[in-house]
C-alpha atoms as a PDB file:
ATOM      1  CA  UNK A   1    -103.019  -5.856 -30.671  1.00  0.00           C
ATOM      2  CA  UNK A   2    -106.492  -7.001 -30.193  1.00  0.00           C
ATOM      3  CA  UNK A   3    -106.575  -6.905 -26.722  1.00  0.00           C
ATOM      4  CA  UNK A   4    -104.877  -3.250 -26.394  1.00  0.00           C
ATOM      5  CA  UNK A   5    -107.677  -2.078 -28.400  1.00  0.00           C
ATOM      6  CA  UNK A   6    -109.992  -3.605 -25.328  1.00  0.00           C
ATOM      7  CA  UNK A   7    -107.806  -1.956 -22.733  1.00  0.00           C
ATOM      8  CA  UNK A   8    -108.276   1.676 -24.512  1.00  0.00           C
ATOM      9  CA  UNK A   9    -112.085   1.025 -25.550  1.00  0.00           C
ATOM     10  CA  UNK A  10    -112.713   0.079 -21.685  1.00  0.00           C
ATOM     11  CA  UNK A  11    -110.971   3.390 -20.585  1.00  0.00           C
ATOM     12  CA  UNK A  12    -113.107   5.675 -23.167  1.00  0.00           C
ATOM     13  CA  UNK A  13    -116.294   3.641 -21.552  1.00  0.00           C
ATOM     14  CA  UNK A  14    -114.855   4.827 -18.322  1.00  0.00           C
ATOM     15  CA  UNK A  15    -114.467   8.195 -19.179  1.00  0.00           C
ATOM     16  CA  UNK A  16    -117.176   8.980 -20.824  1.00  0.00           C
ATOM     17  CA  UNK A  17    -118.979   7.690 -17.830  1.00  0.00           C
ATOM     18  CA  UNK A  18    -117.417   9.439 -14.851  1.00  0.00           C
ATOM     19  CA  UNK A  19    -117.504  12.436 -16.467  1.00  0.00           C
ATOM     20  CA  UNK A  20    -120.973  12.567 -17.258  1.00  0.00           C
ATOM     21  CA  UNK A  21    -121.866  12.533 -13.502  1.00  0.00           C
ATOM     22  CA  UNK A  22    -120.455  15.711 -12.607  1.00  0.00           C
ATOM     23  CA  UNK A  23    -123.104  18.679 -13.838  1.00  0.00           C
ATOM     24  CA  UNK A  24    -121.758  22.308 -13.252  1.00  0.00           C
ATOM     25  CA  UNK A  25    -124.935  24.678 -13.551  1.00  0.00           C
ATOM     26  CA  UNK A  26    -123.880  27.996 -13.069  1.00  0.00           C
ATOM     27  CA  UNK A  27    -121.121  30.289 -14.078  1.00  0.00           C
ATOM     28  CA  UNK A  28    -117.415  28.873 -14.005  1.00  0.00           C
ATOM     29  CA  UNK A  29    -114.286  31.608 -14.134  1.00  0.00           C
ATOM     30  CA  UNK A  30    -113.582  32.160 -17.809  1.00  0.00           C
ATOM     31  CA  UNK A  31    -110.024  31.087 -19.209  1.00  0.00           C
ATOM     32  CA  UNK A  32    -107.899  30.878 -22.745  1.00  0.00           C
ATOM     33  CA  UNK A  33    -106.718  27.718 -21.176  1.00  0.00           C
ATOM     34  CA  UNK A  34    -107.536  24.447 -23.949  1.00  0.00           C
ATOM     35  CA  UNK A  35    -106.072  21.792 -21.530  1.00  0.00           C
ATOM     36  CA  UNK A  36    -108.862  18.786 -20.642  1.00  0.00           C
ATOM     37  CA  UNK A  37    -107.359  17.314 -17.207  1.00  0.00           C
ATOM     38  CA  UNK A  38    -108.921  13.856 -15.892  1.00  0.00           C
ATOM     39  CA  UNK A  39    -110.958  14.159 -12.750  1.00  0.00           C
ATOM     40  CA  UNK A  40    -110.830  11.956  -9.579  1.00  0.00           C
ATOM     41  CA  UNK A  41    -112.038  13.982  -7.425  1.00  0.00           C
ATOM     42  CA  UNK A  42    -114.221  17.229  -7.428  1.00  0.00           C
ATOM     43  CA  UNK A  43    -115.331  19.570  -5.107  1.00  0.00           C
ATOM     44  CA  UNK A  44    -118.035  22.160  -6.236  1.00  0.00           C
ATOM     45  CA  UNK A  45    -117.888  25.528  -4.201  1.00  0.00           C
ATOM     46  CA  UNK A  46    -121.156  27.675  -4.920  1.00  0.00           C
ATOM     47  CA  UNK A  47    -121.396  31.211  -4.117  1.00  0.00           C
ATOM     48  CA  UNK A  48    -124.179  30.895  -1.454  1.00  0.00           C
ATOM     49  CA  UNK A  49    -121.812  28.632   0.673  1.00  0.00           C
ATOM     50  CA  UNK A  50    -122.935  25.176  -0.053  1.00  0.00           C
ATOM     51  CA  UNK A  51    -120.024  22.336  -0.625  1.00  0.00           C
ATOM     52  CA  UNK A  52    -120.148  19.522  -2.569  1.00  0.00           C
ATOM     53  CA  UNK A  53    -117.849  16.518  -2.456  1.00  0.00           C
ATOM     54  CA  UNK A  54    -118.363  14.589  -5.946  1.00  0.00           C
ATOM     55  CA  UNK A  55    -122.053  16.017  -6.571  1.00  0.00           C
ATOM     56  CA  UNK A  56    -123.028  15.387  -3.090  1.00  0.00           C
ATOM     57  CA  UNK A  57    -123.801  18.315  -0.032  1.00  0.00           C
ATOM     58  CA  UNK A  58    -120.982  18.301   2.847  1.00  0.00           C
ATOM     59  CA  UNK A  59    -119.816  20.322   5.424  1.00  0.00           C
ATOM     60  CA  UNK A  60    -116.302  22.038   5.187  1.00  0.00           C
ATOM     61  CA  UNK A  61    -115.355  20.150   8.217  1.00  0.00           C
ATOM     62  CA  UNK A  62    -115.864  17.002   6.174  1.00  0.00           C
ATOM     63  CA  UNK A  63    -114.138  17.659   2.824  1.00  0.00           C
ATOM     64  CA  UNK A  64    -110.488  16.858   3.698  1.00  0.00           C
ATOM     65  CA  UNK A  65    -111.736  13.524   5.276  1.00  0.00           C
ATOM     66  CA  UNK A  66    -113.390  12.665   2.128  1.00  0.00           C
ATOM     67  CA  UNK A  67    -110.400  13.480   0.164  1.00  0.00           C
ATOM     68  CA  UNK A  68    -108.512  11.161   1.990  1.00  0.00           C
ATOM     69  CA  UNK A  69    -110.802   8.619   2.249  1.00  0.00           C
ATOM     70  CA  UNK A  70    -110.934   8.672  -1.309  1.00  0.00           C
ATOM     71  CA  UNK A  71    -107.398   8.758  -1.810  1.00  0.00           C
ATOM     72  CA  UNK A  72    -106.958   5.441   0.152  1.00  0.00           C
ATOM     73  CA  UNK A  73    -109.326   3.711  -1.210  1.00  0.00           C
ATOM     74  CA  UNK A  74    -107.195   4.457  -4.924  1.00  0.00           C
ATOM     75  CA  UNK A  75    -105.347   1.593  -6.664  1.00  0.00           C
ATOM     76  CA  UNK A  76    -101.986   2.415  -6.441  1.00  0.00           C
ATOM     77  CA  UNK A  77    -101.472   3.378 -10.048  1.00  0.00           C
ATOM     78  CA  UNK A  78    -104.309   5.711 -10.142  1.00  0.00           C
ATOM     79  CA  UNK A  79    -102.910   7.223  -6.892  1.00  0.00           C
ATOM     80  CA  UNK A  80     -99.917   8.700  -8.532  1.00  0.00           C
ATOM     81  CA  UNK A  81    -102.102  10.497 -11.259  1.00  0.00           C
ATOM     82  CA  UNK A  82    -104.715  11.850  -8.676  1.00  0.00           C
ATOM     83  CA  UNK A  83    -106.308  15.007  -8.806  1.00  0.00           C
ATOM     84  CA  UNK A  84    -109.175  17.569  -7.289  1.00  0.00           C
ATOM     85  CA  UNK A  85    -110.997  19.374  -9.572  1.00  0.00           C
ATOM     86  CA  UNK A  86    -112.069  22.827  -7.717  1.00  0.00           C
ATOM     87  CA  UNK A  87    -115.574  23.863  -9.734  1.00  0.00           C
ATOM     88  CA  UNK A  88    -115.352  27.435  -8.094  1.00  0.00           C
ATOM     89  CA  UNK A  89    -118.409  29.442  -8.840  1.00  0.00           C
ATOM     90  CA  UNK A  90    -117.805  33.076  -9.387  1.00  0.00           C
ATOM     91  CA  UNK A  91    -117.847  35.001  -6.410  1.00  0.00           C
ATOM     92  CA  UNK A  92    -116.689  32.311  -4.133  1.00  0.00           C
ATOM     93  CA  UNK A  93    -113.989  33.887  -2.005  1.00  0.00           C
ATOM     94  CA  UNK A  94    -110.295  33.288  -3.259  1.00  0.00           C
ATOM     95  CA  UNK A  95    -109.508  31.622   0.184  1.00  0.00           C
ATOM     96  CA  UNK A  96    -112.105  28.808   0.315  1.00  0.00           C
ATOM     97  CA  UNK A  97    -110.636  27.551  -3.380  1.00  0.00           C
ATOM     98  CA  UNK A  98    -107.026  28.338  -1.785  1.00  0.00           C
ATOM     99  CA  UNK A  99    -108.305  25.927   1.211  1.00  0.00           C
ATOM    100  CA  UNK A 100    -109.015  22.880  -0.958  1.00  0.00           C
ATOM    101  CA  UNK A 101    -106.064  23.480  -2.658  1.00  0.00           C
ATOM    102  CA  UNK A 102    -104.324  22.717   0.712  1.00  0.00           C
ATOM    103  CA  UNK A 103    -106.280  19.726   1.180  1.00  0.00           C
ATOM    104  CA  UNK A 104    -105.688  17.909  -1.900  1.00  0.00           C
ATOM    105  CA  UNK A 105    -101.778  18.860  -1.740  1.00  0.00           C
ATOM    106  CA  UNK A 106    -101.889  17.324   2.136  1.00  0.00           C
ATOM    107  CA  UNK A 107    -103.358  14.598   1.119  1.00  0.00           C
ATOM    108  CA  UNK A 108    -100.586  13.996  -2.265  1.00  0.00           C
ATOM    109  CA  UNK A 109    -103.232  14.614  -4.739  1.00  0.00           C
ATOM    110  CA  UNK A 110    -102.683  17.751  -7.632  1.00  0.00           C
ATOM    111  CA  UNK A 111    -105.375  20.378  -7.762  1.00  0.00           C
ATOM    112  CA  UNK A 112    -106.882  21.544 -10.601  1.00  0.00           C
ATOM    113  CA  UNK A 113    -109.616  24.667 -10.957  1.00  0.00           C
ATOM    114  CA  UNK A 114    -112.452  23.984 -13.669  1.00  0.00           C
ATOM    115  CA  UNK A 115    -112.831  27.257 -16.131  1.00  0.00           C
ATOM    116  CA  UNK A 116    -114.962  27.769 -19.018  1.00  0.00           C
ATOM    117  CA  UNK A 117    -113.505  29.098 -22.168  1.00  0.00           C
ATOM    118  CA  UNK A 118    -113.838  32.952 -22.811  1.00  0.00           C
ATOM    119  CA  UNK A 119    -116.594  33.903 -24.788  1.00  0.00           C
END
């Protein structure tokens, strides 16, 4: 029992961690949506056209590379769980979120878009 208690104290460590290094500092879509969904990956798409691929600047050319590159280098049971989280600000055209989306489903991974709860 002891060493269960490890395994899910290690994983809230983990957690907590990873999703600490992902700051969102502008407006996010607003949704009634409650659900918290575990991030692997995450691609920020800001209004004024810049990319980021997990907090750092990129190119569009570059993302699905990265996603893939990121995918392989997934243990195997993470793989099956894997996931993009879009943070769309508003007023980022529909078709650049619509693009990752394609990305991460070429590359087997589920997409996800990051909202903010309606105020």
């Amino acid at each position: 029992m002891a060493s269960l208690t490890d395994i899910i104290f290690l994983l809230l460590i983990f957690f907590m961690l990873t999703s600490s290094t992902i700051q969102i500092n502008f407006d996010l879509p607003e949704s009634d949506s409650r659900t918290v969904a575990p991030t692997t990956v995450a691609v920020t798409l800001k209004a004024d056209g810049e990319l980021q691929f997990n907090g750092s600047k990129t190119q569009k050319e570059s993302i699905n590379g990265q996603i893939r590159a990121a995918y392989e280098q997934m243990e195997p049971d993470v793989k099956k769980d894997a996931t993009v989280t879009i943070i769309s600000e508003i007023g980022v055209p529909w078709k650049e979120v619509y693009d990752v989306m394609g990305m991460a489903n070429a590359n087997r991974m589920r997409a996800i878009i990051a909202t903010q709860p309606r105020k």
